[in-house]
Protein backbone atom coordinates (compact mmCIF):
# COMPACT_ATOMS: atom_id res chain seq x y z
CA UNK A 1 179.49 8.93 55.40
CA UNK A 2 181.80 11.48 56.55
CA UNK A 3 184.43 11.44 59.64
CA UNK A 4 182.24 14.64 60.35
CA UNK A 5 179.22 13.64 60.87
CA UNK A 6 179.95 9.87 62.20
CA UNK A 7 181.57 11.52 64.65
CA UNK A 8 178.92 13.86 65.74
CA UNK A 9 176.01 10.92 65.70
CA UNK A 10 178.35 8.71 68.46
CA UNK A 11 178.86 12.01 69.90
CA UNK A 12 175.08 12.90 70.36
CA UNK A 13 174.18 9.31 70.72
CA UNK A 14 176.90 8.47 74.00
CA UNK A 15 175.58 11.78 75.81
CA UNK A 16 171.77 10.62 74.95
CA UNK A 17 172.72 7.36 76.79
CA UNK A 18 174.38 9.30 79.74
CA UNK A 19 171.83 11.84 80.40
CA UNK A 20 169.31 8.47 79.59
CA UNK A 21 169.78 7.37 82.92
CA UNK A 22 168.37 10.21 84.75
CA UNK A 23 164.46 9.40 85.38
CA UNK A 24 162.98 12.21 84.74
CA UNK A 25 164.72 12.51 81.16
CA UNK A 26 164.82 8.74 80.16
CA UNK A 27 160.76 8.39 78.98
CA UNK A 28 161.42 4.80 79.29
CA UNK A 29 163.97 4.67 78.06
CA UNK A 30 163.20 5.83 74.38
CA UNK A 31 166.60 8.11 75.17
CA UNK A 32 168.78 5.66 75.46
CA UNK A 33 167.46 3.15 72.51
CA UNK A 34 167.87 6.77 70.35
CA UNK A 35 171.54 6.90 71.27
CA UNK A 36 172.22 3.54 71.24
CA UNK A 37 170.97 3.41 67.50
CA UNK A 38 173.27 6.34 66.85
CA UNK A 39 176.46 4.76 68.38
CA UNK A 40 175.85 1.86 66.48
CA UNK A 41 175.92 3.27 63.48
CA UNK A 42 178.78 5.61 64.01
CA UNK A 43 180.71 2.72 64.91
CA UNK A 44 179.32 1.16 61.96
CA UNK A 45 180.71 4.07 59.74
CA UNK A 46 184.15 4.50 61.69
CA UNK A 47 184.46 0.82 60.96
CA UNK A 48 184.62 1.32 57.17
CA UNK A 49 186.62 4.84 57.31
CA UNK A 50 189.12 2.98 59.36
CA UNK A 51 188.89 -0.28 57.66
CA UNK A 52 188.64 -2.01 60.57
CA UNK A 53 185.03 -4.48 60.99
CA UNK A 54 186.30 -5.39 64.85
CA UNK A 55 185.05 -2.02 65.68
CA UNK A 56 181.45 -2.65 64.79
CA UNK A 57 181.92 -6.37 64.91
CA UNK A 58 182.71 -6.03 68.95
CA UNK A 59 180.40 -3.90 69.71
CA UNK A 60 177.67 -5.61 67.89
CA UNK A 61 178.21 -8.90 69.85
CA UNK A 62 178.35 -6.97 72.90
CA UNK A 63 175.04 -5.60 72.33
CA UNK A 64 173.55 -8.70 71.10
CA UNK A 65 175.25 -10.65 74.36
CA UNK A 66 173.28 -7.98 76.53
CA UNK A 67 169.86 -8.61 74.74
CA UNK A 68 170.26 -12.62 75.27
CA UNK A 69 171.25 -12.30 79.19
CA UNK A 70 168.59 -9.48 80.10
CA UNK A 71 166.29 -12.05 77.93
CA UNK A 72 167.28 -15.17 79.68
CA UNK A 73 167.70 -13.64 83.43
CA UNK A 74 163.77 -12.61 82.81
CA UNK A 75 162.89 -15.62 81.75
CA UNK A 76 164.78 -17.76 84.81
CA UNK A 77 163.22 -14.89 87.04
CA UNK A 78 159.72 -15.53 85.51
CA UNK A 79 159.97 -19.50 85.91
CA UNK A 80 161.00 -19.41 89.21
CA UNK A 81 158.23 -17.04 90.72
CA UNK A 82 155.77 -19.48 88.63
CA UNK A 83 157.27 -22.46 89.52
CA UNK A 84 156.49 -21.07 93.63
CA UNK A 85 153.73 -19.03 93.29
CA UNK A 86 151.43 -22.27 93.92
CA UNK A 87 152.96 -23.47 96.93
CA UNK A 88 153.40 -19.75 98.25
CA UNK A 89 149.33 -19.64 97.64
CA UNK A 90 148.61 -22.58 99.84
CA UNK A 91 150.79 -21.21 102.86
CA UNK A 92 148.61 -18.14 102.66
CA UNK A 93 145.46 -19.49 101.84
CA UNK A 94 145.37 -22.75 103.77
CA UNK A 95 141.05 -23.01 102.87
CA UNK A 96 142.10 -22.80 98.74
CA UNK A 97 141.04 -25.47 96.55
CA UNK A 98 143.31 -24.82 93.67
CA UNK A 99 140.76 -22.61 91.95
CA UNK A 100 141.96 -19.08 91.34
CA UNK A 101 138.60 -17.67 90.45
CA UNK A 102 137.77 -18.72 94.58
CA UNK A 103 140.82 -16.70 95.92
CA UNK A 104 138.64 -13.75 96.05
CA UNK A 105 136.64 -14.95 98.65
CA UNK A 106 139.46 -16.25 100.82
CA UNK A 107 141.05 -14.40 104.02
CA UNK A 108 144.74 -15.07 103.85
CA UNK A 109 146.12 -15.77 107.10
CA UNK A 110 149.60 -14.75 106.69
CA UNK A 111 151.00 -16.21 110.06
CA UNK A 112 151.52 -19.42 108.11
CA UNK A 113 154.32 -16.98 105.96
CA UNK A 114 157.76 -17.62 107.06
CA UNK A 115 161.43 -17.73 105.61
CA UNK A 116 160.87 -20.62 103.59
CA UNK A 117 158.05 -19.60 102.20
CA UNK A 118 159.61 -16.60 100.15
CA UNK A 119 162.99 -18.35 99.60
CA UNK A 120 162.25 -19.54 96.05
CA UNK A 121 161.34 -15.49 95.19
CA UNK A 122 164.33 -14.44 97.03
CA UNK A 123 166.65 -16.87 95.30
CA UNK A 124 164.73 -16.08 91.91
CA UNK A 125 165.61 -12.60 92.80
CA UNK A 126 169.47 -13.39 93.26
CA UNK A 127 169.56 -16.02 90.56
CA UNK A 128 168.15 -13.41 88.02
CA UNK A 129 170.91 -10.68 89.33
CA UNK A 130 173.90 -13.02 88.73
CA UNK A 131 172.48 -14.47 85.46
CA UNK A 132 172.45 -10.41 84.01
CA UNK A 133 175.53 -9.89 85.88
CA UNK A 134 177.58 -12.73 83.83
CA UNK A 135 176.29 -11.75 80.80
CA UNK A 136 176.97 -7.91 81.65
CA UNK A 137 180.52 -8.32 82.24
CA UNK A 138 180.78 -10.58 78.70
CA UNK A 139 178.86 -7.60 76.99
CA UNK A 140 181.02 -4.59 77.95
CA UNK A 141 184.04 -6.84 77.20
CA UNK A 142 183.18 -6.77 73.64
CA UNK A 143 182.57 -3.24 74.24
CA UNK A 144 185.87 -2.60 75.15
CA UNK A 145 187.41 -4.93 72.60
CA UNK A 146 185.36 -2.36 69.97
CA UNK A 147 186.75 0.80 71.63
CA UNK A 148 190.01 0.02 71.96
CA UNK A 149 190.55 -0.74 68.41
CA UNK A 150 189.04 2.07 67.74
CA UNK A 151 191.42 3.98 70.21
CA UNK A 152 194.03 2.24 68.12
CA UNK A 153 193.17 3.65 64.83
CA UNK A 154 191.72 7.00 65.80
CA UNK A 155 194.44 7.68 68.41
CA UNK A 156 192.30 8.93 70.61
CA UNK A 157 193.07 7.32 74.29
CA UNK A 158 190.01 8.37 75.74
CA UNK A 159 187.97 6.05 73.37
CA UNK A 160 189.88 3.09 75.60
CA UNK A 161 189.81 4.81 78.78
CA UNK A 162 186.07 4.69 78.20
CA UNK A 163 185.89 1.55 77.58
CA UNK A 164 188.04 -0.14 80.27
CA UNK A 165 186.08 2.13 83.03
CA UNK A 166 182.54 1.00 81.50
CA UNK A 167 184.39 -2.68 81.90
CA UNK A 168 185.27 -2.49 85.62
CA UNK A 169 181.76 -0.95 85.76
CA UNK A 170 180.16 -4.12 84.91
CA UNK A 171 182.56 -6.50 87.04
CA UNK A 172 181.53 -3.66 90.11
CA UNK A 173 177.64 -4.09 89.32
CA UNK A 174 177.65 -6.71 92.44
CA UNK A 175 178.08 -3.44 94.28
CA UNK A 176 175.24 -2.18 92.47
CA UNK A 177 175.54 1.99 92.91
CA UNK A 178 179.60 1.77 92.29
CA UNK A 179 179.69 -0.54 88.93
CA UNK A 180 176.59 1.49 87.63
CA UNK A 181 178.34 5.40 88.11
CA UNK A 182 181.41 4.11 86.89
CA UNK A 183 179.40 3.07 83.50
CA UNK A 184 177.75 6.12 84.07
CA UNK A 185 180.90 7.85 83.04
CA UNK A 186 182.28 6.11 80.61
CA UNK A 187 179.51 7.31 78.43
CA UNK A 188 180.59 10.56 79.28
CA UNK A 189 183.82 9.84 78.28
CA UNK A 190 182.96 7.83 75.50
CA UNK A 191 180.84 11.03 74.42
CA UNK A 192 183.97 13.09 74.56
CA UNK A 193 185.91 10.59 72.58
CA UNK A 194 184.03 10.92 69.47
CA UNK A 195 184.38 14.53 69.40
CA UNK A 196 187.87 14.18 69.49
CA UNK A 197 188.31 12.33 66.62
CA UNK A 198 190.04 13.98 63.98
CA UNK A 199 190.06 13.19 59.86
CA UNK A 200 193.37 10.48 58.69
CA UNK A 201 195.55 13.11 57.49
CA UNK A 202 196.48 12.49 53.74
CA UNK A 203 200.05 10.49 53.49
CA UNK A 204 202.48 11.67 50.73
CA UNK A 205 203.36 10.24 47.92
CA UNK A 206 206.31 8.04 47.41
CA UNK A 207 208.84 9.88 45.07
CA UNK A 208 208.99 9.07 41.48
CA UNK A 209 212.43 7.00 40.77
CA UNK A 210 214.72 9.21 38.80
């Protein structure tokens, strides 16, 4: 595939991402899967022009490491809650007999709910946030790792400007608002970097011996 058009699909695909987290133009979040898809496989393509696999490579374990954590941290999240939701019943419903098809005919009496009662969703909660926290900070590192090889070989800066802010990003996400606008625009900048990319220009050819 050409430099041209590889160039254009991370292009379209980075700014398809960025404008993917605005609600009203995600449509849950079909938008961003469509330019994730298309970064991929510019990177894919940029790999072989370049000759490099760690620019795919990297960002293919990044994405792969974000799948697993937003996998496990639902899981733990899902557990948890389960694990509680029993005991949490009982404190509300002090009359139930352990048969859910009689909690429709039960008044809860929610003076019985205190602190302890909703610690195990509240730590669920917490335990679930640093669980996709870890794994986010692993996952943009290989995201960096793929830009700024690919910063290397296309000499474009911005492609490792990009990915360093998206990094910091993720190590901000305890903040929440910060790490998540500083992601925010590294898209935009990773966006820009693809357009900047420009074809290998052709290198001479030694001189024939006399």
């Amino acid at each position: 595939m050409q430099i041209e058009t590889s160039k254009t699909l991370g292009g379209v695909g980075a700014i398809l991402m960025f404008l993917g987290v605005i609600p009203f133009l995600s449509y849950y979040g079909i938008i961003e899967l469509i330019g994730l898809i298309l970064v991929m496989v510019a990177l894919y393509n940029l790999a072989g022009y370049y000759a490099e696999k760690g620019i795919f490579n990297n960002a293919l374990y990044g994405l792969i490491t974000g799948i697993v954590g937003g996998v496990i941290a639902g899981g733990a999240l899902i557990l948890l809650v389960l694990s509680s939701l029993t005991d949490f019943l009982y404190t509300v419903y002090p009359d139930w007999n352990g048969d859910w098809s009689a909690l429709s005919g039960l008044t809860p009496d929610v003076s019985n709910i205190d602190i302890s009662a909703v610690m195990p969703f509240i730590t669920g909660f917490f335990l679930t946030l640093l669980i996709f926290w870890i794994f986010a900070i692993i996952a943009f590192y290989f995201v960096r790792r793929s830009l700024t090889t690919l910063s290397a070989k296309s000499s474009v800066n911005l492609f490792s400007t990009a990915g360093l802010l998206m990094l910091i990003g993720a190590v901000l996400l305890v903040a929440m608002l910060i790490g998540a606008i500083l992601i925010w625009i590294g898209l935009l900048l990773l966006a820009i970097a693809f357009f900047q990319i420009k074809p290998q220009q052709a290198q001479p050819a030694p001189p024939s011996p006399p």
